[in-house]
C-alpha atoms as a PDB file:
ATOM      1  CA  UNK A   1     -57.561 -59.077  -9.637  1.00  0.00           C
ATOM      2  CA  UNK A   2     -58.045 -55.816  -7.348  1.00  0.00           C
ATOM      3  CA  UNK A   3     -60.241 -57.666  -4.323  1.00  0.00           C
ATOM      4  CA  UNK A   4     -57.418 -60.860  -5.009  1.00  0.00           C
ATOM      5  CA  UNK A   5     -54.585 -58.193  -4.109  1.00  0.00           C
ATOM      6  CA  UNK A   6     -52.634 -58.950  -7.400  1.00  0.00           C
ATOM      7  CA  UNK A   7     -53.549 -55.382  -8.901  1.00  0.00           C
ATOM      8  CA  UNK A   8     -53.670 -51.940  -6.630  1.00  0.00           C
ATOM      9  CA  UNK A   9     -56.859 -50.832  -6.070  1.00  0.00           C
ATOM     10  CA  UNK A  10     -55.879 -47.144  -8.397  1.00  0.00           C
ATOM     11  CA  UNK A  11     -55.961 -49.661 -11.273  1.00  0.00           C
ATOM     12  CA  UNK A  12     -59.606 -50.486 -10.651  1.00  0.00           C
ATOM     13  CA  UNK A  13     -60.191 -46.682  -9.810  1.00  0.00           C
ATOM     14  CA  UNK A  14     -58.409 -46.062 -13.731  1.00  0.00           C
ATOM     15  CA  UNK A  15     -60.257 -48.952 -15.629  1.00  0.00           C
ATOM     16  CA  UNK A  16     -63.675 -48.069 -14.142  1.00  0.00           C
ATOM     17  CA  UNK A  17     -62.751 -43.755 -15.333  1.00  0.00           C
ATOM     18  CA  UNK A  18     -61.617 -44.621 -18.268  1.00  0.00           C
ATOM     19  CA  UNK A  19     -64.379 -46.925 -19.394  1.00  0.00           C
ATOM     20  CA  UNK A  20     -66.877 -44.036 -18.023  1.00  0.00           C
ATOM     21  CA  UNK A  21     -65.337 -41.523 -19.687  1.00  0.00           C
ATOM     22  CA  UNK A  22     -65.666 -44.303 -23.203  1.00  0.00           C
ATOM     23  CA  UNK A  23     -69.618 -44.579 -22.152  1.00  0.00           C
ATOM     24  CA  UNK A  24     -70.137 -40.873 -21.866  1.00  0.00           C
ATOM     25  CA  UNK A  25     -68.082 -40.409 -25.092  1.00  0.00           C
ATOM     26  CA  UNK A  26     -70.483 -43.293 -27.012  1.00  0.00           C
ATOM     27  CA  UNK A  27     -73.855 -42.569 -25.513  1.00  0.00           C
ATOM     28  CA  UNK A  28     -73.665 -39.850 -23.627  1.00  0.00           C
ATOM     29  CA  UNK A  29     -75.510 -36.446 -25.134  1.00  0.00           C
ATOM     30  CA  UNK A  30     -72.997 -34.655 -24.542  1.00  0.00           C
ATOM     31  CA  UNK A  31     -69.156 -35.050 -23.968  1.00  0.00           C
ATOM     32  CA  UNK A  32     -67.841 -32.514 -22.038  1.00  0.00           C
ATOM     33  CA  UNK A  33     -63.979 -34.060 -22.317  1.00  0.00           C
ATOM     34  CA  UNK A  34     -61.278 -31.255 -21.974  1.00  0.00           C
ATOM     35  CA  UNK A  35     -57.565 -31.957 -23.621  1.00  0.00           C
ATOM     36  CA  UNK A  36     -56.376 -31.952 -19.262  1.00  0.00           C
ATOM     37  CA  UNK A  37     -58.957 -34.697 -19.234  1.00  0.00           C
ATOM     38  CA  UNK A  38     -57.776 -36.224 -22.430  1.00  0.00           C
ATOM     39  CA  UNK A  39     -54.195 -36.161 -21.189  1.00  0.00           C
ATOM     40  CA  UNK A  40     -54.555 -37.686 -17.972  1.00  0.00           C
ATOM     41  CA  UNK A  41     -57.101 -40.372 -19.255  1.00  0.00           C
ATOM     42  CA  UNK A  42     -53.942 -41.087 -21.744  1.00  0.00           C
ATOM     43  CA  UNK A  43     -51.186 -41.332 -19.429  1.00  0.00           C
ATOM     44  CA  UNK A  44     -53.871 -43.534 -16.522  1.00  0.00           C
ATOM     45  CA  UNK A  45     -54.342 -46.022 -20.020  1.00  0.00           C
ATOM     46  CA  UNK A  46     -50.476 -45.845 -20.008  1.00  0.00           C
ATOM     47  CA  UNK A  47     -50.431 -46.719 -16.242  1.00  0.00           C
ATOM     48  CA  UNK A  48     -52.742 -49.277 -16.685  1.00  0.00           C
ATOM     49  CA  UNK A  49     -51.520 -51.260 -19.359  1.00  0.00           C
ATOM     50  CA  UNK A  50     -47.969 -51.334 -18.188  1.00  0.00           C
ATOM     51  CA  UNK A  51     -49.224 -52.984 -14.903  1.00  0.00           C
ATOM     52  CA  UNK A  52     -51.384 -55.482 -16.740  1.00  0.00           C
ATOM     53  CA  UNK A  53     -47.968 -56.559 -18.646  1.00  0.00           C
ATOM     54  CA  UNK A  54     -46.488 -56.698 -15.921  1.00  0.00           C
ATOM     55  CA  UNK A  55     -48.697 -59.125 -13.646  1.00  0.00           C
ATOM     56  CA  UNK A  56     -49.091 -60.797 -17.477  1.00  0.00           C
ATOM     57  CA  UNK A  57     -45.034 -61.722 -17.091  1.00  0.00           C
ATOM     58  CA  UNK A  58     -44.676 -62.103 -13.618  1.00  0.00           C
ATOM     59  CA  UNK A  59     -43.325 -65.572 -12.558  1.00  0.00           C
ATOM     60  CA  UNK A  60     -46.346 -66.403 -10.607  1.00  0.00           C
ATOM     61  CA  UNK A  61     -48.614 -66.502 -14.001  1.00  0.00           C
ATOM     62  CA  UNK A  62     -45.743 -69.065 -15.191  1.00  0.00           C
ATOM     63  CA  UNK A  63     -45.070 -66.658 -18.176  1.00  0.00           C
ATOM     64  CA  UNK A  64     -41.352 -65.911 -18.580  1.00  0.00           C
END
């Protein structure tokens, strides 16, 4: 969706932090996750998913 234009690029940027900062979380030996970390990683998710519901209802993808 990013290299096809129909996302922004910062969207790829946020999916591929966030699922780092999941991975180090999981398997990592230690987490070093501050709450400022925590926060930001909360409102990017927001970011995210409000984007993806967008393009998910946009008239292009037929949805309406």
């Amino acid at each position: 969706m990013v290299k096809g234009g129909k996302v922004d690029r910062k969207f790829g940027k946020i999916l591929a932090d966030l699922k780092n900062d999941h991975e180090d979380g999981d398997y990592g030996l230690i987490s070093m996750l501050d709450e400022e970390d925590a926060e930001k990683a909360l409102k990017d998710a927001g970011q995210f998913i409000a984007e993806i519901e967008r393009l998910v209802h946009s008239p292009k993808n037929g949805k309406r």
